[in-house]
Protein backbone atom coordinates (compact mmCIF):
# COMPACT_ATOMS: atom_id res chain seq x y z
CA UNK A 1 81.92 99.23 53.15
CA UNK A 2 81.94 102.14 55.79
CA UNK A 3 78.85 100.80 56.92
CA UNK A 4 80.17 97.00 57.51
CA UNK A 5 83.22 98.56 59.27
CA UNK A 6 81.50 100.78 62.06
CA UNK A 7 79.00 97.63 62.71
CA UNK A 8 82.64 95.88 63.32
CA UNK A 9 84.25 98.35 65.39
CA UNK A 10 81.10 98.32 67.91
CA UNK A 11 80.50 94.29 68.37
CA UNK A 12 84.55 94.64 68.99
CA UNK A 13 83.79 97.23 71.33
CA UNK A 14 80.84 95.93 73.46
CA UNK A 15 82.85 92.27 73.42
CA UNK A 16 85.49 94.80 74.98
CA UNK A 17 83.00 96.04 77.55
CA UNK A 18 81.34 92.83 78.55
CA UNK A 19 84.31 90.90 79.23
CA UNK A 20 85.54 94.01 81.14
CA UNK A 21 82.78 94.24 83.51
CA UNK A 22 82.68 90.48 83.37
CA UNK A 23 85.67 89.79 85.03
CA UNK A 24 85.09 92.41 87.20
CA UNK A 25 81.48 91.09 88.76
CA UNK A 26 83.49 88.90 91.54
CA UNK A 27 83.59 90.88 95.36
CA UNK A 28 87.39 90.80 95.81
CA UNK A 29 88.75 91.38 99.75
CA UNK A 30 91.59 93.42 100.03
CA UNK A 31 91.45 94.72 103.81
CA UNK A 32 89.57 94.69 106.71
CA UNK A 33 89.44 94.15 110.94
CA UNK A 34 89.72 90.89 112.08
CA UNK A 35 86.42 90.72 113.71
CA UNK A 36 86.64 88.83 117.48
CA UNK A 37 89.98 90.57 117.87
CA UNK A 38 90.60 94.45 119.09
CA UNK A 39 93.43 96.32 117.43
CA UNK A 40 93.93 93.94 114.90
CA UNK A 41 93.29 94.44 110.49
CA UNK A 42 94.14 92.66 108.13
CA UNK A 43 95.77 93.90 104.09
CA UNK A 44 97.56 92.51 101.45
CA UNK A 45 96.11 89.36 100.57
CA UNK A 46 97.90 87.65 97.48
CA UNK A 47 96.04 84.37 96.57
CA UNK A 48 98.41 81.72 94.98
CA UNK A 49 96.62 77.97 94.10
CA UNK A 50 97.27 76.07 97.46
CA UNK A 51 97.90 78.96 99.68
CA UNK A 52 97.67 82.40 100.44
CA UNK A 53 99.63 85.58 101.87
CA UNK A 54 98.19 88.00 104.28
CA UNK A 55 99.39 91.04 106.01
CA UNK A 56 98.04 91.43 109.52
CA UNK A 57 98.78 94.66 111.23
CA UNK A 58 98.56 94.92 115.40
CA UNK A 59 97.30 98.42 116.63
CA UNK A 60 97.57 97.37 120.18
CA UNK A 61 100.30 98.34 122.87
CA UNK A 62 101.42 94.87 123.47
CA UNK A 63 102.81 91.70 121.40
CA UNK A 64 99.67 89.77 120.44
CA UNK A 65 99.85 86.09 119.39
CA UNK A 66 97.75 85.64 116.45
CA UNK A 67 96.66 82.43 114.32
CA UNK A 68 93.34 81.04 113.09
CA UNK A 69 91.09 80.14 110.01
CA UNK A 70 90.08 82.73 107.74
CA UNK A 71 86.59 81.32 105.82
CA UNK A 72 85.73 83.22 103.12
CA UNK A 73 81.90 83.31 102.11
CA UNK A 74 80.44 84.31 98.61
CA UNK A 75 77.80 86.80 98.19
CA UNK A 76 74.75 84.50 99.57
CA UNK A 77 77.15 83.52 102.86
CA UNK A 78 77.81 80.41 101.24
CA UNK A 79 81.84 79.22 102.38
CA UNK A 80 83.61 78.65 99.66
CA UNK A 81 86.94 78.52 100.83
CA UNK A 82 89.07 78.45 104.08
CA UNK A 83 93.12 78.76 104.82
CA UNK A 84 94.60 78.26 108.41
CA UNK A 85 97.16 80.52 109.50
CA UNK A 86 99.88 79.84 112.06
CA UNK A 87 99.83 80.68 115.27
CA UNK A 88 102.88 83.26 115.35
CA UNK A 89 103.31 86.34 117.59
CA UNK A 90 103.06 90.17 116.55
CA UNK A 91 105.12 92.79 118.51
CA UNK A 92 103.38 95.78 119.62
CA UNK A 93 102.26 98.40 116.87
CA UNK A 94 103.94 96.97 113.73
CA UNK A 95 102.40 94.04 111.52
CA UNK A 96 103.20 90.82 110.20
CA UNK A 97 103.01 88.35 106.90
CA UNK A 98 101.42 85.27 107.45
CA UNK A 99 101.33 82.18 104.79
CA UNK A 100 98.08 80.33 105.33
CA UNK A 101 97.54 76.94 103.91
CA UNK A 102 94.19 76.23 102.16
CA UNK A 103 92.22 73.45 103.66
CA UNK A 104 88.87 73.82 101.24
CA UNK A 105 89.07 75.46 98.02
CA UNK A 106 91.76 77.16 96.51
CA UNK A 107 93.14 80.95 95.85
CA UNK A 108 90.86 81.13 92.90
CA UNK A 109 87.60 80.15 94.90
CA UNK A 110 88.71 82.71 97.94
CA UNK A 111 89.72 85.47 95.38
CA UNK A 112 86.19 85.21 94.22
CA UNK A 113 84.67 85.65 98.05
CA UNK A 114 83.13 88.75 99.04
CA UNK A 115 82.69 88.57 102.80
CA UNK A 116 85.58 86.78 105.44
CA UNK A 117 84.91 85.89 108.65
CA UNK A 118 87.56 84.44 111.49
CA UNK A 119 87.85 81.74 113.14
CA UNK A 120 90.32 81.18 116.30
């Protein structure tokens, strides 16, 4: 009986740990500089089905206009999804949330990306 119940408890277990590290295999983007652009990162990006959310922060001493595509690119380079952003202005050493619309894939193709490029 014992013997039956600790071969149970570790098949629970490693099921446990697979689908742990499972889910957790994807590259997920959370910040970065938007490359092409001086002063400017970007943070807290919430993916939702159709679009997406994105926090861009402007390090520079004046207002910047800022809108493009972000393309983001799975782990061979391959794009897998892309969102356009609005062309909106950022004052001067504060930041900004931007709503970008996705034009190929979805939130749950780009959530899986691991590298972004821009686009302007």
């Amino acid at each position: 009986m014992r013997r039956n119940i600790c071969g149970f408890s570790f098949s629970v277990i490693t099921m446990i740990f697979v689908i742990m590290f499972a889910s957790c295999a994807f590259g997920f983007i959370r910040d970065g500089a938007v490359s092409g652009r001086k002063g400017l990162s970007f943070s807290s990006v919430a993916y939702q089905f159709d679009y997406m959310y994105v926090t861009i922060r402007n390090r520079n001493h004046s207002n910047v206009n800022f809108g493009g595509t972000m393309i983001f690119l799975d782990r061979n380079y391959r794009e897998v999804a892309r969102a356009d952003i609005p062309n909106l202005k950022i004052k001067r050493n504060s930041s900004r949330r931007f709503r970008g619309v996705f034009v190929k894939g979805s939130g749950h193709e780009a959530a899986s990306a691991s590298h972004v490029i821009w686009e302007f």
